[in-house]
PDB file of N, CA and C in Angstrom:
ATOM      1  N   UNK A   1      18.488  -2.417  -6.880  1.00  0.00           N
ATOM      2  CA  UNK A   1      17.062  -2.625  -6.778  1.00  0.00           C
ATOM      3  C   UNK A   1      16.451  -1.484  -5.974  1.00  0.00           C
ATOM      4  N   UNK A   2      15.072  -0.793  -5.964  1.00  0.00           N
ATOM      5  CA  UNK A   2      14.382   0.187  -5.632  1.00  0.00           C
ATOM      6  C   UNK A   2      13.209  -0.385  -5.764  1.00  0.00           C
ATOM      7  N   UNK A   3      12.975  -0.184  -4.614  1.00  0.00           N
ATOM      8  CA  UNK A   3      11.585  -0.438  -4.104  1.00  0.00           C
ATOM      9  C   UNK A   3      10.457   0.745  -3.509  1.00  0.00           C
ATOM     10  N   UNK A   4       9.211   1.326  -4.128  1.00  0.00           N
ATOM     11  CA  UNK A   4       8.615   2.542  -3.972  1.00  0.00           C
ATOM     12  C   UNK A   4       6.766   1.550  -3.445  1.00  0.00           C
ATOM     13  N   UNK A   5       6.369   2.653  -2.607  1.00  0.00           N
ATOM     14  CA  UNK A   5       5.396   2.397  -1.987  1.00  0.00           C
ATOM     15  C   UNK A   5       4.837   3.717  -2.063  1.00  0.00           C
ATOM     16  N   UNK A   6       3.205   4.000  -2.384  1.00  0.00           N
ATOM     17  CA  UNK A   6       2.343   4.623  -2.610  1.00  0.00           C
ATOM     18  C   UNK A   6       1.276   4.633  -1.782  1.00  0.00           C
ATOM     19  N   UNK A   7       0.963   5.376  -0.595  1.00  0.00           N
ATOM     20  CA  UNK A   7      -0.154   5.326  -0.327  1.00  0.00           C
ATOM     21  C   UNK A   7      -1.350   6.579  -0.679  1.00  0.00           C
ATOM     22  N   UNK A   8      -2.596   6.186  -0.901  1.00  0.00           N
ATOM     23  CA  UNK A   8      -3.675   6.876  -1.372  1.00  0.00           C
ATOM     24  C   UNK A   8      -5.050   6.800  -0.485  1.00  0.00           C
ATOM     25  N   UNK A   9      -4.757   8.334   0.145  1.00  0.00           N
ATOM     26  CA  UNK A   9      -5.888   8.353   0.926  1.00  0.00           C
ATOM     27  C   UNK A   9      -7.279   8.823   0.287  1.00  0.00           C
ATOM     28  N   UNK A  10      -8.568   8.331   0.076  1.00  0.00           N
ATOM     29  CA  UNK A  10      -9.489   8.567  -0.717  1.00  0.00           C
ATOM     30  C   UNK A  10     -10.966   9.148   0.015  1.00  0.00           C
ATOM     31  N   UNK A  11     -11.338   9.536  -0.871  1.00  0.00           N
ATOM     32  CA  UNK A  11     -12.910   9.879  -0.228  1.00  0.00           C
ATOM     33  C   UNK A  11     -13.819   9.919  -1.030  1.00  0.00           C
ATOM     34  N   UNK A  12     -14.713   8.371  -1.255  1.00  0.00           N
ATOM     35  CA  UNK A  12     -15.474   8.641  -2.032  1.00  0.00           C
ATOM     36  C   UNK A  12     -17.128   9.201  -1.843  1.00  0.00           C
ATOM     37  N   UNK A  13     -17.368   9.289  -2.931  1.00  0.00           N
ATOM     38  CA  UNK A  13     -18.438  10.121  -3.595  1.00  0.00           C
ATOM     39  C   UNK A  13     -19.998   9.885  -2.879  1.00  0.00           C
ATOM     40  N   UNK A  14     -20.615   9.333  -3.824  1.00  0.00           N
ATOM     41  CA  UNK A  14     -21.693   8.620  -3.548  1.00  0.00           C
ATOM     42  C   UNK A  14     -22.159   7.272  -3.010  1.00  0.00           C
ATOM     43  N   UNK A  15     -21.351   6.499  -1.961  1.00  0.00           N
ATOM     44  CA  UNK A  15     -21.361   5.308  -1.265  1.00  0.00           C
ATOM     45  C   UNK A  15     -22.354   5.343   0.244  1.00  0.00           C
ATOM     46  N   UNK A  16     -23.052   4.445   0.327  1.00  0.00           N
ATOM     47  CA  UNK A  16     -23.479   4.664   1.197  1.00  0.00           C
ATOM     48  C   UNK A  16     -23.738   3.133   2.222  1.00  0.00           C
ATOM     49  N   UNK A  17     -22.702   2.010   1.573  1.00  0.00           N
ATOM     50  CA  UNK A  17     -22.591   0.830   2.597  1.00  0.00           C
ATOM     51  C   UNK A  17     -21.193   0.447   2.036  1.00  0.00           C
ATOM     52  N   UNK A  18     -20.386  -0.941   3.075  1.00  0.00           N
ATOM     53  CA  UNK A  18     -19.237  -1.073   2.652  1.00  0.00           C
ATOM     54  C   UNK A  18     -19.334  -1.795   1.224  1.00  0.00           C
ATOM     55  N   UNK A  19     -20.620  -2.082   1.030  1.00  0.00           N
ATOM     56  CA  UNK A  19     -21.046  -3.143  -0.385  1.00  0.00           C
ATOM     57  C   UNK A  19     -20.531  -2.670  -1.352  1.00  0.00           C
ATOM     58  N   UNK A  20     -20.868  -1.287  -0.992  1.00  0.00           N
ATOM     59  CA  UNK A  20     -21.035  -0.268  -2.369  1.00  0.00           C
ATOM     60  C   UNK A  20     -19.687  -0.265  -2.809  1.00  0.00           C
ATOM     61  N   UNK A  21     -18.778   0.175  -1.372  1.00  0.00           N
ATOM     62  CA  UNK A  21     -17.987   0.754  -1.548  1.00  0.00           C
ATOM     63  C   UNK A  21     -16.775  -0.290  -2.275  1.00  0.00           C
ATOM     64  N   UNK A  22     -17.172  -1.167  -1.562  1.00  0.00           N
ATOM     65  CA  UNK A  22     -16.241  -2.642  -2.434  1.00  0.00           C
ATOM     66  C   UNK A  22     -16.493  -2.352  -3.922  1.00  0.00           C
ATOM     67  N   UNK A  23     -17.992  -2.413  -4.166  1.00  0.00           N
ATOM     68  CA  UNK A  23     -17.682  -2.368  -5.853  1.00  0.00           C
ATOM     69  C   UNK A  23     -17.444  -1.698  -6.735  1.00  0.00           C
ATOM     70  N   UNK A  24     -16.992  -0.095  -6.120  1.00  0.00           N
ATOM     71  CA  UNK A  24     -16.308   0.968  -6.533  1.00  0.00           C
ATOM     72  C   UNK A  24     -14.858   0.723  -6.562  1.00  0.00           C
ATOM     73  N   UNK A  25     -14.188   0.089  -5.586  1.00  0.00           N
ATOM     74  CA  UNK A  25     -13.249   0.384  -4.943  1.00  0.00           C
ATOM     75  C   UNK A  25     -12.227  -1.184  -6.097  1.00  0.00           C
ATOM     76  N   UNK A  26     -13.342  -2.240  -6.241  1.00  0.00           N
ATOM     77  CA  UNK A  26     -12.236  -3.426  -7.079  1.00  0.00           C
ATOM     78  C   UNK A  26     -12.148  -2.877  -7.863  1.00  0.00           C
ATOM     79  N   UNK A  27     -12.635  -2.201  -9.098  1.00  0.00           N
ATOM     80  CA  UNK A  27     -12.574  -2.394 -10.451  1.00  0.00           C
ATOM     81  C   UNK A  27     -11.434  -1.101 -10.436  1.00  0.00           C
ATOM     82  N   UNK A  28     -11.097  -0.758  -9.683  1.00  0.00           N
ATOM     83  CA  UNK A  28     -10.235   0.516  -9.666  1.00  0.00           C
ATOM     84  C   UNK A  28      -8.682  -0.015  -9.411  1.00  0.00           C
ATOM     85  N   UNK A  29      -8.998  -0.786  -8.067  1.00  0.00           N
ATOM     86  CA  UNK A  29      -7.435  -1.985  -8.086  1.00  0.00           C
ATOM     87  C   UNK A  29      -7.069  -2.592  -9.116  1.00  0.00           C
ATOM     88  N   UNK A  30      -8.111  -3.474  -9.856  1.00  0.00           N
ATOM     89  CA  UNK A  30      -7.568  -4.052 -10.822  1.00  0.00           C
ATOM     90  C   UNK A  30      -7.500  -3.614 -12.213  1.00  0.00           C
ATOM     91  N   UNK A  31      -7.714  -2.380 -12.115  1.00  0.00           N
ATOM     92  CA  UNK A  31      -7.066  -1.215 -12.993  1.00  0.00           C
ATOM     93  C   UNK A  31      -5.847  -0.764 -13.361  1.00  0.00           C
ATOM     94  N   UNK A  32      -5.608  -0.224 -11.850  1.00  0.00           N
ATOM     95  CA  UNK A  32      -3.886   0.022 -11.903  1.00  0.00           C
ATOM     96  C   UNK A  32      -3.261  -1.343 -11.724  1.00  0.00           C
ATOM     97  N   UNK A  33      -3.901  -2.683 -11.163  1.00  0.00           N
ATOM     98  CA  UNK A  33      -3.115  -3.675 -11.247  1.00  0.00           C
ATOM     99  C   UNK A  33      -2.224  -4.111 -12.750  1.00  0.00           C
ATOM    100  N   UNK A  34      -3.578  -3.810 -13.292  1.00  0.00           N
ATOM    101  CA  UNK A  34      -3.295  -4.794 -14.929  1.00  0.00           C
ATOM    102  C   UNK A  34      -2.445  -3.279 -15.525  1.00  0.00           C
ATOM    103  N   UNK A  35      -3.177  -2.305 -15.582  1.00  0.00           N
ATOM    104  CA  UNK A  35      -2.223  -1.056 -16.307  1.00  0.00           C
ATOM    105  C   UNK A  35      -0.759  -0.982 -16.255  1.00  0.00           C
ATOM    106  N   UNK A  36      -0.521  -1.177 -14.817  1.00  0.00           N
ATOM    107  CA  UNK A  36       1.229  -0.663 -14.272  1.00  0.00           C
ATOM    108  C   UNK A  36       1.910  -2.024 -13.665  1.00  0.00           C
ATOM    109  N   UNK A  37       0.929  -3.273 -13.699  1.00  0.00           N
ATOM    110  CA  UNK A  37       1.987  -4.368 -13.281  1.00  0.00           C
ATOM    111  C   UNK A  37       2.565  -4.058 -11.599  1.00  0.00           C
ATOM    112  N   UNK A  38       1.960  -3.393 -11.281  1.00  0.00           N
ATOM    113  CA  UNK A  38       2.038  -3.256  -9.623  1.00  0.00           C
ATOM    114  C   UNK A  38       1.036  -3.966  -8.618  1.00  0.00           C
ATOM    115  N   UNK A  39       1.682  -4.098  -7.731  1.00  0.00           N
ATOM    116  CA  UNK A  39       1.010  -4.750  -6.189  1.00  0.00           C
ATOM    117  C   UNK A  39       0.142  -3.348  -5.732  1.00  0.00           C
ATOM    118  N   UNK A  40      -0.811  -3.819  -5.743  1.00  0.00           N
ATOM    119  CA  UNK A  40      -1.909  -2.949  -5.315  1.00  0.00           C
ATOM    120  C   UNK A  40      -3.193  -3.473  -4.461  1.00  0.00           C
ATOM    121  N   UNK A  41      -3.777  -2.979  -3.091  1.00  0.00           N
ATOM    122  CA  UNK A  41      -4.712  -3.762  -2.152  1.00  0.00           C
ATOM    123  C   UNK A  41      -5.584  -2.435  -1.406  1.00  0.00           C
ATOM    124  N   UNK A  42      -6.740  -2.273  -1.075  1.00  0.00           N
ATOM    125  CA  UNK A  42      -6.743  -1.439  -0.370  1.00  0.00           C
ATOM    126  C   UNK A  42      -6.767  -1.810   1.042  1.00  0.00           C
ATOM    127  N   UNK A  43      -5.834  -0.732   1.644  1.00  0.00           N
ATOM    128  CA  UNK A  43      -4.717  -1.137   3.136  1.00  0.00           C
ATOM    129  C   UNK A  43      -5.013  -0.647   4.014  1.00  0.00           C
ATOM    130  N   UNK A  44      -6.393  -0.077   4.560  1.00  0.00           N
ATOM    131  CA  UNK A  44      -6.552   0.255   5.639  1.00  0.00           C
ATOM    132  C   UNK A  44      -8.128   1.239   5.495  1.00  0.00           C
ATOM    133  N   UNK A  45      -8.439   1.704   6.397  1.00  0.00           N
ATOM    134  CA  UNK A  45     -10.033   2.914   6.580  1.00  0.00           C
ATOM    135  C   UNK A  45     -11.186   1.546   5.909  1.00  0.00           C
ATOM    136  N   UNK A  46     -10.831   0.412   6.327  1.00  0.00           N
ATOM    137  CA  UNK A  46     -11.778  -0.573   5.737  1.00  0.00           C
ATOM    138  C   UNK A  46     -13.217  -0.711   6.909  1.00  0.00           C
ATOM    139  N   UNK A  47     -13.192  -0.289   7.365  1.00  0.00           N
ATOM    140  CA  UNK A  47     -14.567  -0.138   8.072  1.00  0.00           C
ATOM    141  C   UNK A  47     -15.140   0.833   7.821  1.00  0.00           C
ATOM    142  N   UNK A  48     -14.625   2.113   7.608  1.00  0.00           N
ATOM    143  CA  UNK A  48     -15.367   3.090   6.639  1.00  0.00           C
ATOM    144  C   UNK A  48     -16.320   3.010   5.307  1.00  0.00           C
ATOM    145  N   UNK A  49     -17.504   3.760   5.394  1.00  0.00           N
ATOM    146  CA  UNK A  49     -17.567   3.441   3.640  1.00  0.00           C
ATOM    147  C   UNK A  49     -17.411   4.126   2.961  1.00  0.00           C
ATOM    148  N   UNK A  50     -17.048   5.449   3.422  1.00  0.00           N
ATOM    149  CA  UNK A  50     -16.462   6.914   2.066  1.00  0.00           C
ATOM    150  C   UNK A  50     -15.440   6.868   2.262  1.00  0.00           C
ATOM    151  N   UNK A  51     -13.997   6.258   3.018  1.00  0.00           N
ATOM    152  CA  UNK A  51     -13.100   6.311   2.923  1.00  0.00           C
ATOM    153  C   UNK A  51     -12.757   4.838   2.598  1.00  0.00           C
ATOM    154  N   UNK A  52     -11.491   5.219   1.828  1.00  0.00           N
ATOM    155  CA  UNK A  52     -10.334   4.361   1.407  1.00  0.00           C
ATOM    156  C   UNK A  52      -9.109   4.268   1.753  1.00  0.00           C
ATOM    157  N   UNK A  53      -7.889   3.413   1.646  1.00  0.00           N
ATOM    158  CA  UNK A  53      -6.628   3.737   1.881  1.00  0.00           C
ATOM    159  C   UNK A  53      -6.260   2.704   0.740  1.00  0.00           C
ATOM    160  N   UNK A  54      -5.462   3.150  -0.317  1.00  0.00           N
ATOM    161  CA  UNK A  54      -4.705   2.109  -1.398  1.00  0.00           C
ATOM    162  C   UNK A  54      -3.487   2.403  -1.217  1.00  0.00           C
ATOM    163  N   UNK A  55      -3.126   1.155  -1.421  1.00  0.00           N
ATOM    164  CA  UNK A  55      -1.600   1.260  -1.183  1.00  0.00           C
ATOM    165  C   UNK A  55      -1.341   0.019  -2.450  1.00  0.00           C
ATOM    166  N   UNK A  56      -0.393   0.935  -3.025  1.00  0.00           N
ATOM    167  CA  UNK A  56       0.858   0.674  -4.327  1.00  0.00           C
ATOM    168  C   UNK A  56       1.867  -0.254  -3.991  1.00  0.00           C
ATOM    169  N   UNK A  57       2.654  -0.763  -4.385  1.00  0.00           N
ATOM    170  CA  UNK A  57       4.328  -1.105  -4.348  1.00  0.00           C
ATOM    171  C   UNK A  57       4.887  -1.462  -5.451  1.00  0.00           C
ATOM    172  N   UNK A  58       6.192  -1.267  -5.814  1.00  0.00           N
ATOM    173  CA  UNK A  58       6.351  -1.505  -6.653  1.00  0.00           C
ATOM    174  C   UNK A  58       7.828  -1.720  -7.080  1.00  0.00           C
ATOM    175  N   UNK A  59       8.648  -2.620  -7.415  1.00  0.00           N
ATOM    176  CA  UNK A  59      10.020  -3.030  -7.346  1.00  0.00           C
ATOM    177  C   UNK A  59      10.842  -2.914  -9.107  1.00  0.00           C
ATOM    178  N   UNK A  60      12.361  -2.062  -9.176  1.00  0.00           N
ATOM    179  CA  UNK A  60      12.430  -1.741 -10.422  1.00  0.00           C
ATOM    180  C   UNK A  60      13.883  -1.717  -9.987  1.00  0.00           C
ATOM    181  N   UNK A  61      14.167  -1.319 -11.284  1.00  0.00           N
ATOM    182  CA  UNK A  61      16.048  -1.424 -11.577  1.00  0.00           C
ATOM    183  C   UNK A  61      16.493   0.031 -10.478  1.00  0.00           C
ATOM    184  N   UNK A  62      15.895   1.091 -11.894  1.00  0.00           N
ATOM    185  CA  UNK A  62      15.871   2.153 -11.352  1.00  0.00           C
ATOM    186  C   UNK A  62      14.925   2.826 -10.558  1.00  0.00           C
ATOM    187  N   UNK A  63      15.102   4.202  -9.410  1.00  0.00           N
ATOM    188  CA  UNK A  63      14.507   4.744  -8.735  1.00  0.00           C
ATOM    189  C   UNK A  63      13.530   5.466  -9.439  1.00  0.00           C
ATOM    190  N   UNK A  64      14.476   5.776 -10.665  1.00  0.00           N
ATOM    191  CA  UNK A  64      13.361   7.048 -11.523  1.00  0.00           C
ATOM    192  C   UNK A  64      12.056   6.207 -12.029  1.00  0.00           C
ATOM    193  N   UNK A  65      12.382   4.861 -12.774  1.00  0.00           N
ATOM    194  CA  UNK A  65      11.376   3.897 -13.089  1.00  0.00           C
ATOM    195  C   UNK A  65       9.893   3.990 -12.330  1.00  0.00           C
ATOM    196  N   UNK A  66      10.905   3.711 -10.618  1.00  0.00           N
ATOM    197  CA  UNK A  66       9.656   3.537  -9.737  1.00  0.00           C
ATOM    198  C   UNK A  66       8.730   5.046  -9.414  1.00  0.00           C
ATOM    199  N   UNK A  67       9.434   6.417  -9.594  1.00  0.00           N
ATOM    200  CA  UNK A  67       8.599   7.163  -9.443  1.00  0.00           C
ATOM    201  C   UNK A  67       7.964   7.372 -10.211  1.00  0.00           C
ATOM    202  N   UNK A  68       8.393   6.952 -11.621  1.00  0.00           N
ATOM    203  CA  UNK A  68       7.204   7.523 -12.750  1.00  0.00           C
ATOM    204  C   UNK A  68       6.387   6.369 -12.922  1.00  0.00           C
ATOM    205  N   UNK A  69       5.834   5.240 -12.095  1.00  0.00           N
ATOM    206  CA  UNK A  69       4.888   4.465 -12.406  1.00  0.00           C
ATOM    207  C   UNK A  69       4.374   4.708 -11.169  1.00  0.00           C
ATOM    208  N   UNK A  70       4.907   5.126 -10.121  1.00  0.00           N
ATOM    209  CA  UNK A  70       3.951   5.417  -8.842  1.00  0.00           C
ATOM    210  C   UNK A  70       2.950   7.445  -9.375  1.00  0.00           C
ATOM    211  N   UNK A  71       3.796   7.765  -9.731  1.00  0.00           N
ATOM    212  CA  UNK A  71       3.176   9.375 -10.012  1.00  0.00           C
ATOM    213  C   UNK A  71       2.192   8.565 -11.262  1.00  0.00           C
ATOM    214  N   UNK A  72       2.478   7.976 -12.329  1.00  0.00           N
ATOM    215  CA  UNK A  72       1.006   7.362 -13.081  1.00  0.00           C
ATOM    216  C   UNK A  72       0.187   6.625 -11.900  1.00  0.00           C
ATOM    217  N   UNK A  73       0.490   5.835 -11.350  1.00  0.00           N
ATOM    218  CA  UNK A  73      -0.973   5.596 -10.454  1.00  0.00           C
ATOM    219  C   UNK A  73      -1.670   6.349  -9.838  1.00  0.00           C
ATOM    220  N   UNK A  74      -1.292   7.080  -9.155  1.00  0.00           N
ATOM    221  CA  UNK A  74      -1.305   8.454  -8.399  1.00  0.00           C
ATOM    222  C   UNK A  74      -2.735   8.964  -9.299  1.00  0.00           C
ATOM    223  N   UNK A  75      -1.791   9.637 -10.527  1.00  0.00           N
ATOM    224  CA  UNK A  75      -2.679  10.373 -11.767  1.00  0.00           C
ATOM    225  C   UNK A  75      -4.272   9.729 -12.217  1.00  0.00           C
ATOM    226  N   UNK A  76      -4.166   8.486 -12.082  1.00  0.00           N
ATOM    227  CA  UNK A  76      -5.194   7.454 -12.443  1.00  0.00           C
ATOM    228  C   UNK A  76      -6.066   7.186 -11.196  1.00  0.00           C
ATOM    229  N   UNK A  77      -5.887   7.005 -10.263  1.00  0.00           N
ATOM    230  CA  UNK A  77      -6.415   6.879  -9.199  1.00  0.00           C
ATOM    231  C   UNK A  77      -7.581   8.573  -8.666  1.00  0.00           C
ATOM    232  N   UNK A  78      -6.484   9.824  -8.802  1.00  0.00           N
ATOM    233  CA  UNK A  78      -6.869  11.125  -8.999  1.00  0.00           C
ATOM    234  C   UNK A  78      -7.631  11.515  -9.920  1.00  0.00           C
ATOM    235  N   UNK A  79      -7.913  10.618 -10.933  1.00  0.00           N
ATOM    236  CA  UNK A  79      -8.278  11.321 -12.335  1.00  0.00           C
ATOM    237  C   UNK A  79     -10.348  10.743 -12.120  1.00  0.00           C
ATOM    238  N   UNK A  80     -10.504  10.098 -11.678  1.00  0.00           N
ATOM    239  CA  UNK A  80     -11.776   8.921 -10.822  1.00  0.00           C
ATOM    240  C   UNK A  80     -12.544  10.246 -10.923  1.00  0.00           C
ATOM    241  N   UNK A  81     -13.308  10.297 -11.499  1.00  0.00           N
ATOM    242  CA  UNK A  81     -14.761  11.248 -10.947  1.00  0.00           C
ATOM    243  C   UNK A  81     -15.698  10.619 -10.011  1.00  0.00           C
ATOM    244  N   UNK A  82     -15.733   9.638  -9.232  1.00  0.00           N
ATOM    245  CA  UNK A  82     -16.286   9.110  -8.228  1.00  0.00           C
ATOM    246  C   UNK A  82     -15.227   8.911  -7.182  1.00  0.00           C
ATOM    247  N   UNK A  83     -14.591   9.742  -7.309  1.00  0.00           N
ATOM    248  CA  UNK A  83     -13.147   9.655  -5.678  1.00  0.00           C
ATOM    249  C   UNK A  83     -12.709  11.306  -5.833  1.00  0.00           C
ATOM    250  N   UNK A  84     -12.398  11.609  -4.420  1.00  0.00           N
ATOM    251  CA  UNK A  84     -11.536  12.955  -4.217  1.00  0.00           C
ATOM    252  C   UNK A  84     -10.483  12.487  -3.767  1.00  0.00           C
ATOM    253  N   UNK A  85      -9.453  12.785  -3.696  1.00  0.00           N
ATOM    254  CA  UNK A  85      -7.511  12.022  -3.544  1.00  0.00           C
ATOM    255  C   UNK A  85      -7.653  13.362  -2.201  1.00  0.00           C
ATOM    256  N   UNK A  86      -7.367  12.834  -1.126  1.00  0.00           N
ATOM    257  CA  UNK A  86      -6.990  13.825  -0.349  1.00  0.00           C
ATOM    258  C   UNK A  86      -5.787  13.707   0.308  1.00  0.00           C
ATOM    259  N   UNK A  87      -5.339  13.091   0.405  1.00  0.00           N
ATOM    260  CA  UNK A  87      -3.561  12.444   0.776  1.00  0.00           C
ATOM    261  C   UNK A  87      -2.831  11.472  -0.060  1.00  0.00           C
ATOM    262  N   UNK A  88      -1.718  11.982  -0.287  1.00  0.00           N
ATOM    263  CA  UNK A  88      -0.704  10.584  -1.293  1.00  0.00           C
ATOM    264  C   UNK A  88       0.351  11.155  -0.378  1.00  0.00           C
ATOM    265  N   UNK A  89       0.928   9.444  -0.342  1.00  0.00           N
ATOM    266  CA  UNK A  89       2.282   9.805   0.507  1.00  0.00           C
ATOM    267  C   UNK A  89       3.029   8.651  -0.121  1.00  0.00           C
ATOM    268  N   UNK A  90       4.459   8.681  -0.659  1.00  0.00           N
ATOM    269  CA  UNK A  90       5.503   7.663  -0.758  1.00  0.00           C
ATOM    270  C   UNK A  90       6.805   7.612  -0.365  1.00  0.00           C
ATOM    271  N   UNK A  91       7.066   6.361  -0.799  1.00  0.00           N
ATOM    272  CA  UNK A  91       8.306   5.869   0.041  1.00  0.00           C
ATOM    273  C   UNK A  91       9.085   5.522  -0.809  1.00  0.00           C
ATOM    274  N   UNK A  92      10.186   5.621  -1.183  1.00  0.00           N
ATOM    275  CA  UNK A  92      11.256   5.020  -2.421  1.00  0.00           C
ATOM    276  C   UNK A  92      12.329   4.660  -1.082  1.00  0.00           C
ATOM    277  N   UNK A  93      12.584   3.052  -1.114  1.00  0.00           N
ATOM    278  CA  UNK A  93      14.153   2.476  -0.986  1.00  0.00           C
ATOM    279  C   UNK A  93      15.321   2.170  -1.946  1.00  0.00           C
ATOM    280  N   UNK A  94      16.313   2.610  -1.340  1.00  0.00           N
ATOM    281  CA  UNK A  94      17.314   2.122  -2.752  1.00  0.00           C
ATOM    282  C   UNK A  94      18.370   1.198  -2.362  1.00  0.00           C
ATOM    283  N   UNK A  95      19.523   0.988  -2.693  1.00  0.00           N
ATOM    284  CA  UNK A  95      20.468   0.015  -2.135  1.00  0.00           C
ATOM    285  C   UNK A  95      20.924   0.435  -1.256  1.00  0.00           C
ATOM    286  N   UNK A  96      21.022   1.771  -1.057  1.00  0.00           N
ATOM    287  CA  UNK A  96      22.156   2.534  -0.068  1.00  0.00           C
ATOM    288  C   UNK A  96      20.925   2.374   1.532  1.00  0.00           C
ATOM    289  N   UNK A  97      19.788   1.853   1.426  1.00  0.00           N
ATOM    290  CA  UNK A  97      18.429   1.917   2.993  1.00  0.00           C
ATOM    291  C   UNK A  97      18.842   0.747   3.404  1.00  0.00           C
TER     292      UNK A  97
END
């Protein structure tokens, strides 16, 4: 079993209360939720309203599995013309952690 974690540091665009930023920010979770079948929340900079923090997880046979559905979220999350991606950082566990 392999377990990979994604975090996505964001900066959005044109927001200018946390209102806003909520209703930018769901339809984007439950994007990659339903797309990739991953645990997805945004995990932190929540008092901010141009920043974000999403965080991924995601549990698979294989390691390779989990990086190529974390590098597609990644891509999808990056691809947003109302977000700039300014940090991604992950974590892959395997049996041997």
């Amino acid at each position: 079993m392999f377990v990979g974690a994604l975090e996505l540091d964001i900066l959005l665009g044109d927001v200018h209360s946390l209102k806003q930023k909520r209703s930018v920010i769901k339809p984007v979770l439950a994007e990659v939720r339903r797309r990739f079948d991953v645990s997805v929340a945004e995990a932190g900079h929540q008092d901010l309203h141009r920043r974000a923090l999403i965080g991924v997880a995601v549990v698979a046979a294989s390691g390779e599995h989990v990086r190529d559905v974390l590098d597609s979220c990644e891509r999808l999350v990056g691809s947003r013309p109302e977000f700039e991606l300014l940090s991604a950082h992950r974590r892959l566990l395997g049996p041997d952690d």
